[in-house]
Protein backbone atom coordinates (compact mmCIF):
# COMPACT_ATOMS: atom_id res chain seq x y z
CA UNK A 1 39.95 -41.50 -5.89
CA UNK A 2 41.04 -43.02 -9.34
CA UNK A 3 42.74 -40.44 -11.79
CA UNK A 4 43.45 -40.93 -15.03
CA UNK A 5 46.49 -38.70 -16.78
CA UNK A 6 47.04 -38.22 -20.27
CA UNK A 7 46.40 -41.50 -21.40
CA UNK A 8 46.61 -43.74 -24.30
CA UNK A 9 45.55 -47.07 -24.88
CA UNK A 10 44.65 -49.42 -28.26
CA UNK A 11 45.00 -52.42 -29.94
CA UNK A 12 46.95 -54.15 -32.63
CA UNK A 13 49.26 -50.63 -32.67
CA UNK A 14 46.37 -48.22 -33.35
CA UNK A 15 45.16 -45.66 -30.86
CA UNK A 16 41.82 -46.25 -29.47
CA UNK A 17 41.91 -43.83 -26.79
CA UNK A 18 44.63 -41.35 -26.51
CA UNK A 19 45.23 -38.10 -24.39
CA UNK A 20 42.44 -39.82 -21.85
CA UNK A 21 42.20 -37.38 -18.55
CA UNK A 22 39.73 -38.37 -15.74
CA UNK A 23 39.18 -37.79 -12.29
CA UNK A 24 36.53 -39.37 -9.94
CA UNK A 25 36.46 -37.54 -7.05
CA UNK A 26 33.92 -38.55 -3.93
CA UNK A 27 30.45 -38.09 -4.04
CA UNK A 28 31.66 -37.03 -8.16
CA UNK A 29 28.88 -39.01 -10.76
CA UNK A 30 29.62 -38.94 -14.19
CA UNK A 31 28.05 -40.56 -17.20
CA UNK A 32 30.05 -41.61 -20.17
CA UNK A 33 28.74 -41.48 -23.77
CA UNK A 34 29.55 -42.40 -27.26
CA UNK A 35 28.79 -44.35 -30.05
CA UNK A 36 29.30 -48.30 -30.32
CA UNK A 37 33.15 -49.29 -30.57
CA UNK A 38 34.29 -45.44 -28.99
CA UNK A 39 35.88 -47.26 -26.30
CA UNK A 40 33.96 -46.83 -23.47
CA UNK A 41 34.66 -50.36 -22.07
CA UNK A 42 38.11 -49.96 -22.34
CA UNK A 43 38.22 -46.29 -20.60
CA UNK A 44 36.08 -48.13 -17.39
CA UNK A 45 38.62 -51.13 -17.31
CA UNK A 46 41.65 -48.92 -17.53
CA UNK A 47 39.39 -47.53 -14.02
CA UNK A 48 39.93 -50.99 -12.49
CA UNK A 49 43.26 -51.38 -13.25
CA UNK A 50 42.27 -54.47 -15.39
CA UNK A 51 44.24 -52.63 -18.49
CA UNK A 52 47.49 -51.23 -18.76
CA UNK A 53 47.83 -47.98 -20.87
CA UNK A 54 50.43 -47.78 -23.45
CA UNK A 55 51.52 -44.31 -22.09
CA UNK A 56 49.93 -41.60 -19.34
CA UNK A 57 49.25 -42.61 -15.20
CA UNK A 58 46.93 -43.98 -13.58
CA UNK A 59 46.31 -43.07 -9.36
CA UNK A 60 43.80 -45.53 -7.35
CA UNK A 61 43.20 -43.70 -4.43
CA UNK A 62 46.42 -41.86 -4.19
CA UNK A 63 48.59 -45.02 -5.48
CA UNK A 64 50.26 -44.45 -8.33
CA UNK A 65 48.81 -47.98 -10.62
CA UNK A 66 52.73 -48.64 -11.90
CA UNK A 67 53.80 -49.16 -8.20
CA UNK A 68 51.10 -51.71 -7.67
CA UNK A 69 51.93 -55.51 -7.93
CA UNK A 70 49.20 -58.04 -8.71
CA UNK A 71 48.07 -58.26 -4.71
CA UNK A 72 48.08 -54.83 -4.37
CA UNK A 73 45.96 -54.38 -7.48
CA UNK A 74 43.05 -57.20 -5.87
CA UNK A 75 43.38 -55.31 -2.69
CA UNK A 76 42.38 -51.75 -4.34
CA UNK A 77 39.55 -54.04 -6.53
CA UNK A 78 37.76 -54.84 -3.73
CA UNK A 79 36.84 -50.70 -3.30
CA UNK A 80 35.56 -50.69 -6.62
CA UNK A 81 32.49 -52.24 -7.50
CA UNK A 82 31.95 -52.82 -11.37
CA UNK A 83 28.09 -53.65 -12.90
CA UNK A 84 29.51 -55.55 -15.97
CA UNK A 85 26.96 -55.11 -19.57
CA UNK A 86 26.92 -59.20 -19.55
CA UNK A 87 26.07 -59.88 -16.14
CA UNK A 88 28.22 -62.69 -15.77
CA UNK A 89 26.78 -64.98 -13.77
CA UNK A 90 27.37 -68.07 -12.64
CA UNK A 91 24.18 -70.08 -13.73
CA UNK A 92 24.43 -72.72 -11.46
CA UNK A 93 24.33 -70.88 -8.28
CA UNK A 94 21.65 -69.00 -6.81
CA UNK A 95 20.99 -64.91 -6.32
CA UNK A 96 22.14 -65.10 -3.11
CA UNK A 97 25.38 -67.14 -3.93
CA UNK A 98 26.32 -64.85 -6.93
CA UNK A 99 26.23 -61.26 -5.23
CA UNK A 100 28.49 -62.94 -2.22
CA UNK A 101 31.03 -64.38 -4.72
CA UNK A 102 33.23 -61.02 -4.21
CA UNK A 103 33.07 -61.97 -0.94
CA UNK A 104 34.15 -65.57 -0.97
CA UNK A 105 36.99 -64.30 -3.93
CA UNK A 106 38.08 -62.22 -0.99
CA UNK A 107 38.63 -64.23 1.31
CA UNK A 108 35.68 -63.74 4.05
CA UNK A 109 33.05 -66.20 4.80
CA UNK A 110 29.71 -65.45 3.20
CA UNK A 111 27.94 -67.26 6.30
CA UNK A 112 29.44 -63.97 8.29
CA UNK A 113 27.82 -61.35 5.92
CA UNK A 114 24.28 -62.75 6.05
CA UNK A 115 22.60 -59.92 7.11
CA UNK A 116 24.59 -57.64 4.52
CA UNK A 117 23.34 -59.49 1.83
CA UNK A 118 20.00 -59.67 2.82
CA UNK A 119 19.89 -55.96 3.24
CA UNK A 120 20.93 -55.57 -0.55
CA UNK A 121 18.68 -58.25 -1.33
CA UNK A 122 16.06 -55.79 -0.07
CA UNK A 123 17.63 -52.75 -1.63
CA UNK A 124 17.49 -53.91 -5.07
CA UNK A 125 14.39 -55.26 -4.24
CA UNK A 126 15.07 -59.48 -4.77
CA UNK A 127 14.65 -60.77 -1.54
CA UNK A 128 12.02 -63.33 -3.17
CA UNK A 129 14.05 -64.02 -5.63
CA UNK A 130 16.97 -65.01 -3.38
CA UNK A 131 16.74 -68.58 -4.36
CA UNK A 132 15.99 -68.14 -8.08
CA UNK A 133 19.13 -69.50 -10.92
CA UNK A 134 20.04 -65.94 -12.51
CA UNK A 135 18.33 -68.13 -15.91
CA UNK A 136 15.05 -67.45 -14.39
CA UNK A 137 15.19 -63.78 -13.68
CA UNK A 138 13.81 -60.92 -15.73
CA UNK A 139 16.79 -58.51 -17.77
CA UNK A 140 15.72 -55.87 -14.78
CA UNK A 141 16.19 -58.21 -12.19
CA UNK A 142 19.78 -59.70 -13.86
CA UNK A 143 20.89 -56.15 -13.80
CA UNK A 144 19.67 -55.62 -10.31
CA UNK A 145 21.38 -58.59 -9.06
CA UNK A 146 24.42 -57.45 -11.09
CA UNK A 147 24.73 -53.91 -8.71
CA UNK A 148 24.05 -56.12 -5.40
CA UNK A 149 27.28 -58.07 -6.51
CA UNK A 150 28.84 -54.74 -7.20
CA UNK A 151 28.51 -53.39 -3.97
CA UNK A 152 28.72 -56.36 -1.33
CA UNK A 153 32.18 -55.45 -0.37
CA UNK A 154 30.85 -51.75 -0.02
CA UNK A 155 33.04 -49.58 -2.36
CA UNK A 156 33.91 -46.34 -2.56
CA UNK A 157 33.74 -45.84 -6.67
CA UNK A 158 30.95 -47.59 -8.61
CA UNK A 159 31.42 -48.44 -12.57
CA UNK A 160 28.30 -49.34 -14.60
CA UNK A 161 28.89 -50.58 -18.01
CA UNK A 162 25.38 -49.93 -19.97
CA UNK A 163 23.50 -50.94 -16.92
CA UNK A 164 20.08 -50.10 -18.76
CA UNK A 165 20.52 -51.42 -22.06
CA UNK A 166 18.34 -54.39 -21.86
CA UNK A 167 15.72 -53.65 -19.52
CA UNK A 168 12.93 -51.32 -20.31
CA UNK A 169 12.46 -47.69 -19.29
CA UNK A 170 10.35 -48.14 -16.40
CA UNK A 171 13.44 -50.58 -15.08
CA UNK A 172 16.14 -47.71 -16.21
CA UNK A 173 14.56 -45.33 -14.13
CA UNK A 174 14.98 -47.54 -11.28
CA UNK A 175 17.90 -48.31 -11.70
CA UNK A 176 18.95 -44.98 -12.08
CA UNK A 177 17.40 -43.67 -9.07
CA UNK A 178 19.32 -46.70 -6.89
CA UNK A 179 22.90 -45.29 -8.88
CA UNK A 180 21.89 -42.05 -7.12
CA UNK A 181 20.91 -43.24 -3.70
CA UNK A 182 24.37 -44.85 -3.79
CA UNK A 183 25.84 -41.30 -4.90
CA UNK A 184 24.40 -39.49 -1.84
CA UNK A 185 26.22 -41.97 0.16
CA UNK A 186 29.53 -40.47 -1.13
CA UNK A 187 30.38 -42.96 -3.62
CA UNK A 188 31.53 -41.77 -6.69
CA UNK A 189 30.06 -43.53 -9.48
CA UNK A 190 30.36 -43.54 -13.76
CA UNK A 191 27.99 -44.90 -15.81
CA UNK A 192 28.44 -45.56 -19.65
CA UNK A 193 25.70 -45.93 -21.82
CA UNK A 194 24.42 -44.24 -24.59
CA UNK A 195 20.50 -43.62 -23.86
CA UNK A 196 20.63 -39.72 -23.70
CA UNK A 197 16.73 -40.24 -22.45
CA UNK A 198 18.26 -41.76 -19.35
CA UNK A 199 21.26 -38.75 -19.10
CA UNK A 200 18.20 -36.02 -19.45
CA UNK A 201 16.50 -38.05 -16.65
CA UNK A 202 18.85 -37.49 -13.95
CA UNK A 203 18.75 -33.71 -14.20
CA UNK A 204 15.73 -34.05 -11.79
CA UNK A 205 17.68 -36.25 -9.42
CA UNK A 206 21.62 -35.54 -9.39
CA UNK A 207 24.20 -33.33 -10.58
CA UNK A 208 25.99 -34.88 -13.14
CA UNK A 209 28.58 -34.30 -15.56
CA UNK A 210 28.75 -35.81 -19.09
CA UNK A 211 31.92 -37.15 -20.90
CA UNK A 212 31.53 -37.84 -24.63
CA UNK A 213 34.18 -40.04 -26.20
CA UNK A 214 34.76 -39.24 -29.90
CA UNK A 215 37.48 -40.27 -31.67
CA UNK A 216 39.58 -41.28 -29.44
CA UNK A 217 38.93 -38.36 -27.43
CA UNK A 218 37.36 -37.05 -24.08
CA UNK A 219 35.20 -34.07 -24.04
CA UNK A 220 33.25 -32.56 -21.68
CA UNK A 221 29.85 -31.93 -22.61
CA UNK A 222 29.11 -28.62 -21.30
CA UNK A 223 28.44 -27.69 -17.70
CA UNK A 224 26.51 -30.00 -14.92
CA UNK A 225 23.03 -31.44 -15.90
C-alpha cells in the first residue's frame, strides 16, 4: 500500500535519512525504533506524502507520489489515518467535534456520520467523555481521542507517532491491544516509539516486525516478534 524506494531525505543539505526502503503491505504491522532525533518523524511523514524526498520513490497504493498533484495527494490522505505525538487538538471544541474534523476537512457532513462516531466513541472507550474540552482529559484519554480522529474516515494504513509516550503502562497496553484489533481488520499499521517494553509486549498479541533507524539508516531487527 505505501512503498518507500531508496530514499533520502534531510535538512539544511545534510542527510538525515538516506537509502530509506519500506513497504507496508495489508494486514503488515511494523514498529519503528531509534533514538531521539534518528528521524523517525520524518520517515512517517515521508508515509503521508507530507514530505518530499530529495531522491528515491515513493508509491501510495500503487500511485507513484511524483504523479500526484496537491488534490490527488488529500484524496490518498484520507486512507491514511495518522495518531500525531502532540495530539493537536483543537481546545475549543469538544471530543466529539475533534475526531469528526477529518470528516468536515473532507467534505461530508458530520451530522451524517453520527452513529460512526459514536461507535469509536465506544471503541476507545470515551463515550462519557464525548462532551469534555480535550484540556480536561487524562494523557490516556488525549491519545485515545487522538486514534478515534485517526480512523473516522476508516483507513487502510494507520501511522502512530509515539502513541504511548505520555500515558502510563497500564494505558500503553491498551492502546496497544486497540493498534492490534485494528491490524486484524487488515489495516496495516506502523508505530514509532522507542519503549522496547511495549515492542516485547506485542509478541503475545501480533506478529510484528521491527525497523531500527540508526544513522541514517534502516535495519531490520531480526525476524518477526
Amino acid at each position: 500500500m505505501i512503498e518507500l524506494n531508496d530514499i533520502t531525505y534531510g535538512y539544511d543539505g545534510t542527510a538525515l535519512l538516506s537509502g530509506i526502503s519500506l513497504s507496508l503491505s495489508p494486514g503488515s504491522f511494523h514498529f519503528l525504533t531509534g533514538p531521539s532525533g534518528a528521524g523517525k518523524t520524518t520517515l512517517l511523514r515521508l508515509c503521508y506524502l507530507d514530505l518530499t524526498p530529495s531522491r528515491g520513490s515513493i508509491t501510495v497504493f500503487g500511485v507513484p507520489a511524483a504523479r500526484l498533484g496537491r488534490n490527488d495527494v488529500a484524496k490518498l490522505r484520507r486512507r491514511v489515518g495518522v495518531v500525531h505525538q502532540d495530539c493537536g487538538f483543537l481546545d475549543h471544541m469538544s471530543v466529539r467535534e475533534n475526531i469528526a474534523m477529518p470528516l468536515a476537512t473532507s467534505g461530508l457532513d458530520p451530522a451524517q456520520h453520527a452513529a460512526e462516531i459514536d461507535e469509536l466513541l465506544a471503541w476507545v472507550g470515551l463515550t462519557d467523555r464525548a462532551e469534555a474540552r480535550p484540556a480536561e482529559l487524562s494523557g490516556g484519554e488525549r491519545q485515545r481521542a487522538a486514534l478515534a480522529r485517526a480512523l473516522i474516515l476508516s483507513p487502510d494504513v494507520v501511522l502512530a507517532d509515539e502513541p504511548t509516550g505520555n500515558v502510563d503502562w497500564e494505558m500503553s497496553l491498551r492502546l496497544l491491544t486497540l493498534l492490534v484489533e485494528l491490524n486484524r481488520m487488515g489495516k496495516a499499521v506502523l508505530i514509532a516509539t522507542h519503549d522496547m517494553n511495549l515492542i516485547r509486549a506485542a509478541k503475545s498479541q501480533v506478529q510484528a516486525r521491527v525497523l531500527r533507524l540508526r544513522r541514517g539508516q534502516l535495519d531490520m531487527a531480526g525476524a518477526d516478534l
